[in-house]
C-alpha atoms as a PDB file:
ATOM      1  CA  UNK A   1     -78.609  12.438  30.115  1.00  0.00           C
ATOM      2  CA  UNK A   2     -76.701   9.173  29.750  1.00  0.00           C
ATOM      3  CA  UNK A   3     -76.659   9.634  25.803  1.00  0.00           C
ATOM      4  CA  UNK A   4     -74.803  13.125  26.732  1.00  0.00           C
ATOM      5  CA  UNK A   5     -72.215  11.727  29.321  1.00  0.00           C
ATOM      6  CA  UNK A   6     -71.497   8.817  26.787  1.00  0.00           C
ATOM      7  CA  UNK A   7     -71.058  10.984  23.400  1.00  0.00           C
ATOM      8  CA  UNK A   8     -68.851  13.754  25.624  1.00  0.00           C
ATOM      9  CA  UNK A   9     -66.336  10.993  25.287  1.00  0.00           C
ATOM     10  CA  UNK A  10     -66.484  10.172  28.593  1.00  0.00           C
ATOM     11  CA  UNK A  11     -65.113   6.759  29.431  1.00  0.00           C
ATOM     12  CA  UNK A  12     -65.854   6.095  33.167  1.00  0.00           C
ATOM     13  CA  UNK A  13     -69.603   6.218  34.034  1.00  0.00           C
ATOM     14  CA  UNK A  14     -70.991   5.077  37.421  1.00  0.00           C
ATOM     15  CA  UNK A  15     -74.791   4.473  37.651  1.00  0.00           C
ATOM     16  CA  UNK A  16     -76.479   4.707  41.101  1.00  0.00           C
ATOM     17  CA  UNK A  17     -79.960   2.768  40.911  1.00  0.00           C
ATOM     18  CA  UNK A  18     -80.169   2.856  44.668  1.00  0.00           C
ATOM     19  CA  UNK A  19     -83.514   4.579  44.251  1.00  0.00           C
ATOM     20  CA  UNK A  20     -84.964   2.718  41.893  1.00  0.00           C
ATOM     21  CA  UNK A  21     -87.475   0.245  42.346  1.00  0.00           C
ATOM     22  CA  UNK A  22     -88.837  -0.642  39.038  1.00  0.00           C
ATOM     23  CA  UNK A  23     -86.600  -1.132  35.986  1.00  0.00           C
ATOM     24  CA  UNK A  24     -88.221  -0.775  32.711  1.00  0.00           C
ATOM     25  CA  UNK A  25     -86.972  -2.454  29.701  1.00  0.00           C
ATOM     26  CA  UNK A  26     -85.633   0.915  28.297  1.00  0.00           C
ATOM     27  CA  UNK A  27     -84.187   2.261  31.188  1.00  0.00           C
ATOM     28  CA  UNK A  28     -82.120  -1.206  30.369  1.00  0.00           C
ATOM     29  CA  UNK A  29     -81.502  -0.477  26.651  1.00  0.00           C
ATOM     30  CA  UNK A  30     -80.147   3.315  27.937  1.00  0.00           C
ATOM     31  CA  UNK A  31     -77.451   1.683  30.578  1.00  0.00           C
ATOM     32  CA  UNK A  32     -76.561  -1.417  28.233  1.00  0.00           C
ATOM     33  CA  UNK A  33     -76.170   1.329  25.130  1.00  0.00           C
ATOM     34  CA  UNK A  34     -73.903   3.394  27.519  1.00  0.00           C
ATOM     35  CA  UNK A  35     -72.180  -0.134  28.370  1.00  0.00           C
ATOM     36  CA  UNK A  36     -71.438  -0.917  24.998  1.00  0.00           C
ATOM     37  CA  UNK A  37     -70.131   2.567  24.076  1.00  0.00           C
ATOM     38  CA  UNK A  38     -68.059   3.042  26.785  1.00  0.00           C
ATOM     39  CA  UNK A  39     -66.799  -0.419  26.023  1.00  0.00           C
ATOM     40  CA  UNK A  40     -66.187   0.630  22.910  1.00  0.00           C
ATOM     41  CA  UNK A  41     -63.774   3.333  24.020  1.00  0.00           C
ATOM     42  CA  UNK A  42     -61.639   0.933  27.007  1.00  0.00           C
ATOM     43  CA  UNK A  43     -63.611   2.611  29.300  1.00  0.00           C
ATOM     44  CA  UNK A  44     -65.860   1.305  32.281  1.00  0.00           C
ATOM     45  CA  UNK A  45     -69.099   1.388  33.428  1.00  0.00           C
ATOM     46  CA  UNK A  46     -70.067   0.575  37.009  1.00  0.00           C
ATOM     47  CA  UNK A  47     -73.388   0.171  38.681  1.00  0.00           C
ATOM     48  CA  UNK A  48     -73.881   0.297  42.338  1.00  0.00           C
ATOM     49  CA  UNK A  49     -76.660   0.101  44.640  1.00  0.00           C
ATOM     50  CA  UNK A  50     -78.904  -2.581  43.042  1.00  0.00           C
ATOM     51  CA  UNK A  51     -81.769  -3.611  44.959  1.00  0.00           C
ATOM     52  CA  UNK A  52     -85.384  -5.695  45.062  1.00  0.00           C
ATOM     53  CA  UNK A  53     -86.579  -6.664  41.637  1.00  0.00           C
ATOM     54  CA  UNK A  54     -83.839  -4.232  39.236  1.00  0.00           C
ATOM     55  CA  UNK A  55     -80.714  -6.599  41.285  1.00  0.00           C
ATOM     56  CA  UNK A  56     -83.100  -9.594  40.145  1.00  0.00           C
ATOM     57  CA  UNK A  57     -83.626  -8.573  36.453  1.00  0.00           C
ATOM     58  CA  UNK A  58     -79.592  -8.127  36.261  1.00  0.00           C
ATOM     59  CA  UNK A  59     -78.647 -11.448  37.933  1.00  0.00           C
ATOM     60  CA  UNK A  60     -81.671 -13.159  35.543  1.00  0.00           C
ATOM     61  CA  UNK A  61     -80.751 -11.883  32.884  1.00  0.00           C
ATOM     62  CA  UNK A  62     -76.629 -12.512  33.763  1.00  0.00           C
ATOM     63  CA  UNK A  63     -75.845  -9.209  33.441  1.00  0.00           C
ATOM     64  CA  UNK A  64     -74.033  -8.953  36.745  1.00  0.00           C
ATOM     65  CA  UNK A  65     -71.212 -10.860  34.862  1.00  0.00           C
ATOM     66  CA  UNK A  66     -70.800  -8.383  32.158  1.00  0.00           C
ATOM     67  CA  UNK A  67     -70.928  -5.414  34.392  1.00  0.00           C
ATOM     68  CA  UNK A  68     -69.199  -4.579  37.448  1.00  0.00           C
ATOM     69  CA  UNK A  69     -71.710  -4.250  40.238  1.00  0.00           C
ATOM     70  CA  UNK A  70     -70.963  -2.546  43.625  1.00  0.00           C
ATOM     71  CA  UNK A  71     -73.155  -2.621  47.000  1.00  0.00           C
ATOM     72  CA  UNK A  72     -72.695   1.536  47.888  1.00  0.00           C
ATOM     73  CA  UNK A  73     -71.382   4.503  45.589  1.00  0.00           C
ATOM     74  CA  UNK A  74     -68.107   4.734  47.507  1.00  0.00           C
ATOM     75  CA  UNK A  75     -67.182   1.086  46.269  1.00  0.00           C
ATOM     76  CA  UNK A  76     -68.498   2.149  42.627  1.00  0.00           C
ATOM     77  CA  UNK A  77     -66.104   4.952  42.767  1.00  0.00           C
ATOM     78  CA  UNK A  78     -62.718   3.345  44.244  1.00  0.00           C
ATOM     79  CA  UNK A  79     -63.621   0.561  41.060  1.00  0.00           C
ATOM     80  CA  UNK A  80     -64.037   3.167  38.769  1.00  0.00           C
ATOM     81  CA  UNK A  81     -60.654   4.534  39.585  1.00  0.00           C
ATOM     82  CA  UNK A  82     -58.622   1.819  38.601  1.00  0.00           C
ATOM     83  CA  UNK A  83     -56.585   2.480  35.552  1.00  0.00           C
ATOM     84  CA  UNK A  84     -58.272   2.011  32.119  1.00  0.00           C
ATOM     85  CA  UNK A  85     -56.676   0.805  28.993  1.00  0.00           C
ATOM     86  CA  UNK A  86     -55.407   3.161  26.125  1.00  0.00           C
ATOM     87  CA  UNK A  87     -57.810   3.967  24.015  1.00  0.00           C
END
């Protein structure tokens, strides 16, 4: 579903992982894809709602640096409406 929203030339994504209690490493290589598409168009990709051991494996791994992380999908969304860049 990602893989759709990303090659529909969509450049503003926001990714709720609120439910999520496990990430797997390819759940990871879908949203850091997405990242690096949408990147790839001046677009932006936010991810809110991180919890327990998936807001662990993005601080770990330094992630939280590279993408904008919110605490609740209302935040996500007032980030995600800031202007982008010209494509």
């Amino acid at each position: 579903m990602v893989k759709q929203i990303v090659e529909n030339g969509n450049r503003r994504l926001l990714i709720d992982l609120g439910g999520l209690e496990y990430l797997k490493s390819s759940v990871l290589r879908v949203i850091l894809n997405a990242v690096k598409k949408i990147n790839q168009k001046h677009g932006k990709v936010v991810i809110c709602c991180l919890n327990g051991y998936a807001k662990e494996i993005f601080e770990v791994n330094y992630l939280n640096n590279s993408i904008p992380i919110t605490e609740s999908v209302k935040s996500g969304l007032n980030m995600l409406l800031a202007p982008l860049k010209a494509a």
